[in-house]
C-alpha atoms as a PDB file:
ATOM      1  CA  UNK A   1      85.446  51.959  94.990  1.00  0.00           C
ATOM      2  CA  UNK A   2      88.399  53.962  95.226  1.00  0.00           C
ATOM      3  CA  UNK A   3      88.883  56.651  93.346  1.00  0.00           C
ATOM      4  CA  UNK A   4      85.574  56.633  91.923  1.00  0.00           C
ATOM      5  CA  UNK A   5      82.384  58.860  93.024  1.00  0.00           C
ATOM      6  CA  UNK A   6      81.943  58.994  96.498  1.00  0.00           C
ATOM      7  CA  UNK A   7      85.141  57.194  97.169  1.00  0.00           C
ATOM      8  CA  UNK A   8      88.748  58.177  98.535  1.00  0.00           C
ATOM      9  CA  UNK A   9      89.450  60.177  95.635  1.00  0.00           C
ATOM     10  CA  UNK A  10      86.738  62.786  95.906  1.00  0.00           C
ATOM     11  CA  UNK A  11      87.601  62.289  99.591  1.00  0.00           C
ATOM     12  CA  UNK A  12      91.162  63.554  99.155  1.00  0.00           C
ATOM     13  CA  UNK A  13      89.833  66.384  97.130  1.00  0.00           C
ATOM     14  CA  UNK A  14      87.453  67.566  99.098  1.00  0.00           C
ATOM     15  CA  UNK A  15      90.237  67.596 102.332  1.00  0.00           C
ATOM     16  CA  UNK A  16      92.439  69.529  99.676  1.00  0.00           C
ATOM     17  CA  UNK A  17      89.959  72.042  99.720  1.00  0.00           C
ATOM     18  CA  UNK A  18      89.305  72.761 103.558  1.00  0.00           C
ATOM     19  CA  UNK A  19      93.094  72.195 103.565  1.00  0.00           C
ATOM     20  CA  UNK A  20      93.319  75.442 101.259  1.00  0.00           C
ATOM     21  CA  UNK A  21      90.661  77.425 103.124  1.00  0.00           C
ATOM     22  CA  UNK A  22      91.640  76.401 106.330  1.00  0.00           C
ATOM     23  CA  UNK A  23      96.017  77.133 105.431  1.00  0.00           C
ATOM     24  CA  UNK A  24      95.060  80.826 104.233  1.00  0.00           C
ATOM     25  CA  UNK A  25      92.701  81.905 106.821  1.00  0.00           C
ATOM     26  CA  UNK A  26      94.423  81.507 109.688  1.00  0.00           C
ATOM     27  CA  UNK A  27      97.479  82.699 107.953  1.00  0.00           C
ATOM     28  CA  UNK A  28      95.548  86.019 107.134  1.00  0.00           C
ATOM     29  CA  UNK A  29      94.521  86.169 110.726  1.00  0.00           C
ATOM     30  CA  UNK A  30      97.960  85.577 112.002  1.00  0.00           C
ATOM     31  CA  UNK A  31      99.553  88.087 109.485  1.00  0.00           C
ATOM     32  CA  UNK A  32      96.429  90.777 110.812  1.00  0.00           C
ATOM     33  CA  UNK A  33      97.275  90.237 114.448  1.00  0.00           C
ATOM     34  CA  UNK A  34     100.765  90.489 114.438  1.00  0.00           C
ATOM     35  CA  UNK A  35     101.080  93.615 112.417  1.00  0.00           C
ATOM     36  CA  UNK A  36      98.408  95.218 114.876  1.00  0.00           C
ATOM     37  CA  UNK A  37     100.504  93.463 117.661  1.00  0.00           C
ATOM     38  CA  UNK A  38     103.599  95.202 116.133  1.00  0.00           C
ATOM     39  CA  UNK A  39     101.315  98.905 115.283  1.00  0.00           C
ATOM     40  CA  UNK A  40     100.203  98.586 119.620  1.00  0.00           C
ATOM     41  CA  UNK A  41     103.902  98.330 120.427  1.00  0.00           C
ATOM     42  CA  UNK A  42     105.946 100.557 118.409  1.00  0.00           C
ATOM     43  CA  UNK A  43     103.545 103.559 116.951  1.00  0.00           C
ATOM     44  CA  UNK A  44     101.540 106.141 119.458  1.00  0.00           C
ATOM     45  CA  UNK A  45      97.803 106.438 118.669  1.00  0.00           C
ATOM     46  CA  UNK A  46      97.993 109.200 115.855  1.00  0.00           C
ATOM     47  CA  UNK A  47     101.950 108.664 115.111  1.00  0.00           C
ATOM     48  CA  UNK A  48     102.957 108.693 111.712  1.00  0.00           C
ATOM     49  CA  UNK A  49     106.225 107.511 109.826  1.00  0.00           C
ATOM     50  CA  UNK A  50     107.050 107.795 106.548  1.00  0.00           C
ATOM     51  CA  UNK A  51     108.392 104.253 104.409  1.00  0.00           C
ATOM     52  CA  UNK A  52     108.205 105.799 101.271  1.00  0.00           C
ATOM     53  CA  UNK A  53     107.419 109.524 101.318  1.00  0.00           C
ATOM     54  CA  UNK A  54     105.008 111.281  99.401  1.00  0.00           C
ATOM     55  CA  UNK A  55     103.218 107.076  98.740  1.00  0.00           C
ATOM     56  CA  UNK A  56     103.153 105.017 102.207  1.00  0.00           C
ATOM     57  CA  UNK A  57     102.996 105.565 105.724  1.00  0.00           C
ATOM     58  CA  UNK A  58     102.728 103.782 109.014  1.00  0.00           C
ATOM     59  CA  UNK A  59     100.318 105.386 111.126  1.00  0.00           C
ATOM     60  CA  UNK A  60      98.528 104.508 114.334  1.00  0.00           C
ATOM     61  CA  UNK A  61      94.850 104.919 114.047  1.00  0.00           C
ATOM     62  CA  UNK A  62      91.540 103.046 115.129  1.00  0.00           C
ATOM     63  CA  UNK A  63      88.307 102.662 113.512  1.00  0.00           C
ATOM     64  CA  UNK A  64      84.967 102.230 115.349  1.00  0.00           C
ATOM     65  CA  UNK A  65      83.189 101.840 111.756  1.00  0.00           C
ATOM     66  CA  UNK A  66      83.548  99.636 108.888  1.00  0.00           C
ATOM     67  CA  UNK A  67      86.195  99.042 106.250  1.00  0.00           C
ATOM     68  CA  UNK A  68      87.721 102.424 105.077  1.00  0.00           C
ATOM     69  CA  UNK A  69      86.473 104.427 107.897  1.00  0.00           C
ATOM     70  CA  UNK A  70      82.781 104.517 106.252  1.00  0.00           C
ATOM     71  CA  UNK A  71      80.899 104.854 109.634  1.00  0.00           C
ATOM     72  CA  UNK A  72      83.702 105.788 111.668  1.00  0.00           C
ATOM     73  CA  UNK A  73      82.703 108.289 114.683  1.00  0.00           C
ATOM     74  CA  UNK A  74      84.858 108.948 117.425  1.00  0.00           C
ATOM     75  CA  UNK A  75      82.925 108.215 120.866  1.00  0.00           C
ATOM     76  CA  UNK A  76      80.425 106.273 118.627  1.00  0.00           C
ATOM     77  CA  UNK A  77      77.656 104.028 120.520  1.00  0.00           C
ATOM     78  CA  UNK A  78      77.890 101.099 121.793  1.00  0.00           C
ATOM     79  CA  UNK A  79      74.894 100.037 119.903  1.00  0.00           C
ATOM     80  CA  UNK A  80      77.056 100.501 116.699  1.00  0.00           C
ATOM     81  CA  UNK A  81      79.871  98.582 117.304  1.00  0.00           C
ATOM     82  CA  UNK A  82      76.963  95.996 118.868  1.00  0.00           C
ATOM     83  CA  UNK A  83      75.525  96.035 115.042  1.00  0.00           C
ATOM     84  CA  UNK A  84      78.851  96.098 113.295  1.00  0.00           C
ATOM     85  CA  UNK A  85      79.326  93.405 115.368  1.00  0.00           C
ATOM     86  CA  UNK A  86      76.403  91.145 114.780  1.00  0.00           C
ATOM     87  CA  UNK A  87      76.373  91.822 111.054  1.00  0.00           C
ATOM     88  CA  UNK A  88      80.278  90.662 110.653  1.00  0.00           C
ATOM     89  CA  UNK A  89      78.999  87.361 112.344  1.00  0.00           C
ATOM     90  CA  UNK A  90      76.377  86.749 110.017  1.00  0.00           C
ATOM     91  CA  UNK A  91      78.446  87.870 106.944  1.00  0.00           C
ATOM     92  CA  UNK A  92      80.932  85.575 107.945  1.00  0.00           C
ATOM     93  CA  UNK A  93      78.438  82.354 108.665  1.00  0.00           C
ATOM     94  CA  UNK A  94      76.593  82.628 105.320  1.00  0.00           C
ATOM     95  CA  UNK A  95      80.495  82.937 103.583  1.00  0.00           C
ATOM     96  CA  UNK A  96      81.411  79.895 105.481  1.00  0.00           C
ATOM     97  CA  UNK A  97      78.011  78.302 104.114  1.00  0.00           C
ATOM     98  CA  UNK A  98      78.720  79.196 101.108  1.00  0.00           C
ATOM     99  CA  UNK A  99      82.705  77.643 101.516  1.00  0.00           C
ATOM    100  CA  UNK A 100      81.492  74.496 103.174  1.00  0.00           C
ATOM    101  CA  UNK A 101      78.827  73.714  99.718  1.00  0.00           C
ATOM    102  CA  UNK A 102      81.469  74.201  97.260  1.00  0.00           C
ATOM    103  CA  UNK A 103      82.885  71.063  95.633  1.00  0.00           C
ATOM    104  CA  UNK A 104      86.699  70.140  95.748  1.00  0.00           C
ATOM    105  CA  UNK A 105      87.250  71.336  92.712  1.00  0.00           C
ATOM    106  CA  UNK A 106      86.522  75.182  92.689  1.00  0.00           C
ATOM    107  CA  UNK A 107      89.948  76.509  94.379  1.00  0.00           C
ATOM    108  CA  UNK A 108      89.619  79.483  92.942  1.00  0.00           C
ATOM    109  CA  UNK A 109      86.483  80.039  95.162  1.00  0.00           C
ATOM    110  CA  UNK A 110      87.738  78.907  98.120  1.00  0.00           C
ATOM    111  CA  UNK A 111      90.599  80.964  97.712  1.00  0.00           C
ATOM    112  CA  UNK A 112      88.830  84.290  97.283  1.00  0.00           C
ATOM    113  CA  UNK A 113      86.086  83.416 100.470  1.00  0.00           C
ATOM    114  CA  UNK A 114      89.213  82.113 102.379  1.00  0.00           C
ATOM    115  CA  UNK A 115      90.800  85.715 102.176  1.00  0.00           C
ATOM    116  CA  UNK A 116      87.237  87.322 102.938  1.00  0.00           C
ATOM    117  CA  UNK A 117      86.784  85.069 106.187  1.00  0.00           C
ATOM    118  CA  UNK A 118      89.747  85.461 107.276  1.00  0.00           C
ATOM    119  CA  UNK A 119      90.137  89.339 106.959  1.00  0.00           C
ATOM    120  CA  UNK A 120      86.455  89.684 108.291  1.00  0.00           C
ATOM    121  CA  UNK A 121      87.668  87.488 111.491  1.00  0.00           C
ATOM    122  CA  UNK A 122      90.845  89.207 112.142  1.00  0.00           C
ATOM    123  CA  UNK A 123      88.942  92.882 112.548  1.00  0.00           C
ATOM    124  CA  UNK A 124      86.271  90.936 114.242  1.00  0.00           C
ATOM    125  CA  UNK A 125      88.704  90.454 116.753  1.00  0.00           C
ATOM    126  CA  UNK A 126      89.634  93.790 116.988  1.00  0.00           C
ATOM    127  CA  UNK A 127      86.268  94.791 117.400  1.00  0.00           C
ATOM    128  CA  UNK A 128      85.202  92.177 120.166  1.00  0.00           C
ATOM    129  CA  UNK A 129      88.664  93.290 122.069  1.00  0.00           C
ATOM    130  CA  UNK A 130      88.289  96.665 121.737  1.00  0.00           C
ATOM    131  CA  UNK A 131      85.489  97.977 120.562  1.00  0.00           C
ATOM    132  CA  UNK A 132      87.325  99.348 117.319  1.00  0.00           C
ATOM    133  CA  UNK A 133      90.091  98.157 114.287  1.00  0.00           C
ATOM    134  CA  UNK A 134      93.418  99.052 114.316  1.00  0.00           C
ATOM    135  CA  UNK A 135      94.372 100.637 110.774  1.00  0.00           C
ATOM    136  CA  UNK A 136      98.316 101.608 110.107  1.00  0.00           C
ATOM    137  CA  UNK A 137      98.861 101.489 106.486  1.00  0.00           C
ATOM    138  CA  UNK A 138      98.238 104.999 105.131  1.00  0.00           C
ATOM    139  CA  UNK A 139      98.610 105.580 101.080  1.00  0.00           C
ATOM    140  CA  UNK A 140      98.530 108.967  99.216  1.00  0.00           C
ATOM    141  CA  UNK A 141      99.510 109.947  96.132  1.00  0.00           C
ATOM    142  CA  UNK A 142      99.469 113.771  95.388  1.00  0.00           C
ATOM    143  CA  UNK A 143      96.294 115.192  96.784  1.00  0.00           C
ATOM    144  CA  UNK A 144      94.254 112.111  96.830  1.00  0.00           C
ATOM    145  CA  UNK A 145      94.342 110.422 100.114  1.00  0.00           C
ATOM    146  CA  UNK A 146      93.550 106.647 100.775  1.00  0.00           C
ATOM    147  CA  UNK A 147      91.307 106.147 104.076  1.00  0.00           C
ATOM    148  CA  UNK A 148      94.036 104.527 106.383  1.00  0.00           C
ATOM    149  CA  UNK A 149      94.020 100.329 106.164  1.00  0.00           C
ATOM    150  CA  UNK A 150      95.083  97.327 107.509  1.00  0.00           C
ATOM    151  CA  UNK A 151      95.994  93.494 106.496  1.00  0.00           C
ATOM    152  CA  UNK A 152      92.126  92.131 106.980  1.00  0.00           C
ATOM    153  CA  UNK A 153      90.348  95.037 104.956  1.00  0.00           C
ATOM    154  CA  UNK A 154      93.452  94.040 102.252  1.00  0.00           C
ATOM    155  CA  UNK A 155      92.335  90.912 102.277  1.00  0.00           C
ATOM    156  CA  UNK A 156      88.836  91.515 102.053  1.00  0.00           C
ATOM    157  CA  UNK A 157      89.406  93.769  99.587  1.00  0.00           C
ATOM    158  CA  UNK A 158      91.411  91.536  97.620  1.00  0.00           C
ATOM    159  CA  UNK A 159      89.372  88.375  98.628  1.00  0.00           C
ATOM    160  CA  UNK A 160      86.429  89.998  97.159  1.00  0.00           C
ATOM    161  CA  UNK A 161      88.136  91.454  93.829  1.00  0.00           C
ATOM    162  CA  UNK A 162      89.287  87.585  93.095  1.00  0.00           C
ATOM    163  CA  UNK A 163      85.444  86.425  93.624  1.00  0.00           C
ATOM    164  CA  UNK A 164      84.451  88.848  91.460  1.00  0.00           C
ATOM    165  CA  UNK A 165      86.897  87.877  88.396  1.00  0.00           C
ATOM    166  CA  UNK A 166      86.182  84.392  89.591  1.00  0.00           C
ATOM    167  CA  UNK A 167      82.925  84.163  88.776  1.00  0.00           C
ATOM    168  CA  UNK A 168      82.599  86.580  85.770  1.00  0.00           C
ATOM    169  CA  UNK A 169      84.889  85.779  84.123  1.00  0.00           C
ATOM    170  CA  UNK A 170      85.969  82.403  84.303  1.00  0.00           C
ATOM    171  CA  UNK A 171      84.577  79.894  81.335  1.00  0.00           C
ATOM    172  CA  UNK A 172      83.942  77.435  84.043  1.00  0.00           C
ATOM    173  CA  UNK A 173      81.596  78.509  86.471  1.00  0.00           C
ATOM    174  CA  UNK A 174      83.597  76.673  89.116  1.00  0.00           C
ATOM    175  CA  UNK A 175      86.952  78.112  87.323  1.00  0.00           C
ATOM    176  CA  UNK A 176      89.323  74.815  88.097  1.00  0.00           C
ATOM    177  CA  UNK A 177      88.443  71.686  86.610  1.00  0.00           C
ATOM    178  CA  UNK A 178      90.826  71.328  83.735  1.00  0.00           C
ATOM    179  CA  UNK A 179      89.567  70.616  80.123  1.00  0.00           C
ATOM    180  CA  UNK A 180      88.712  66.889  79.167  1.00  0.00           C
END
């Protein structure tokens, strides 16, 4: 019956929520590649400009390790980036597992593992192109110095912050269904 368990309704709900994942990952993706696009382009490898001195730069660098630089080594092995490589993939196919046995009604989820996914793809890309991540946004404040970033490891980062709160601290273990 429509509307009822197993019928159109949960139907539409369900497409609601691959519509969701399936809007913001590409969209991170898209938003990654461009600005490295743009960073190619317009910055030389080690260039620097200030937007707001003293707090953000643009910056031209490239990463042959993980997020933040944590394994970064210039002239690294190709068995590395291989790894890095191999472990992204499988990261990435147990989050989509995880995304594709989620029920229609935890957005909040699919939200959070949409940014992941789609952050971890666009630096796969990188990786698989060139054997290394393009990074260009560079914070510091005072002495204390941010490892240089880019839009995936943002939304990774923020992807992964927003699963945590999700499911900690959320009444409702699947944090949307609204009270009876």
């Amino acid at each position: 019956m429509p509307g009822g368990p197993g019928g159109d309704g949960d139907n539409s709900k369900v497409k609601r929520s691959y519509r969701l994942f399936f809007l913001i990952s590409p969209a991170v993706i898209l938003l990654d590649q461009i600005t490295k696009w743009a960073v190619l382009k317009t910055i030389p490898l080690y260039g620097s400009y200030p937007v707001i001195e003293g707090f953000l730069h643009l910056v031209h660098v490239r990463n042959r390790g993980i997020a933040f630089g944590i394994m970064n080594r210039p002239g690294g092995s190709q068995i590395t980036i291989y790894l890095l490589t191999l472990v992204t993939l499988v990261a990435i196919f147990l989050l989509f597992l995880w995304f594709s046995r989620l029920g229609a009604e935890e957005r909040k989820t699919t939200f959070g593992l949409a940014l992941v996914i789609g952050g971890a793809l666009g630096n796969l890309i990188d990786r698989i192109r060139m054997g290394e991540v393009v990074d260009f946004l560079d914070v510091h404040v005072g002495t204390f110095h941010w490892p240089a970033f880019n839009v995936a490891d943002s939304a990774i980062s923020v992807g992964v912050f927003w699963l945590a709160l999700t499911i900690f601290f959320c009444g409702d273990p699947k944090g949307d269904k609204s009270s009876k």
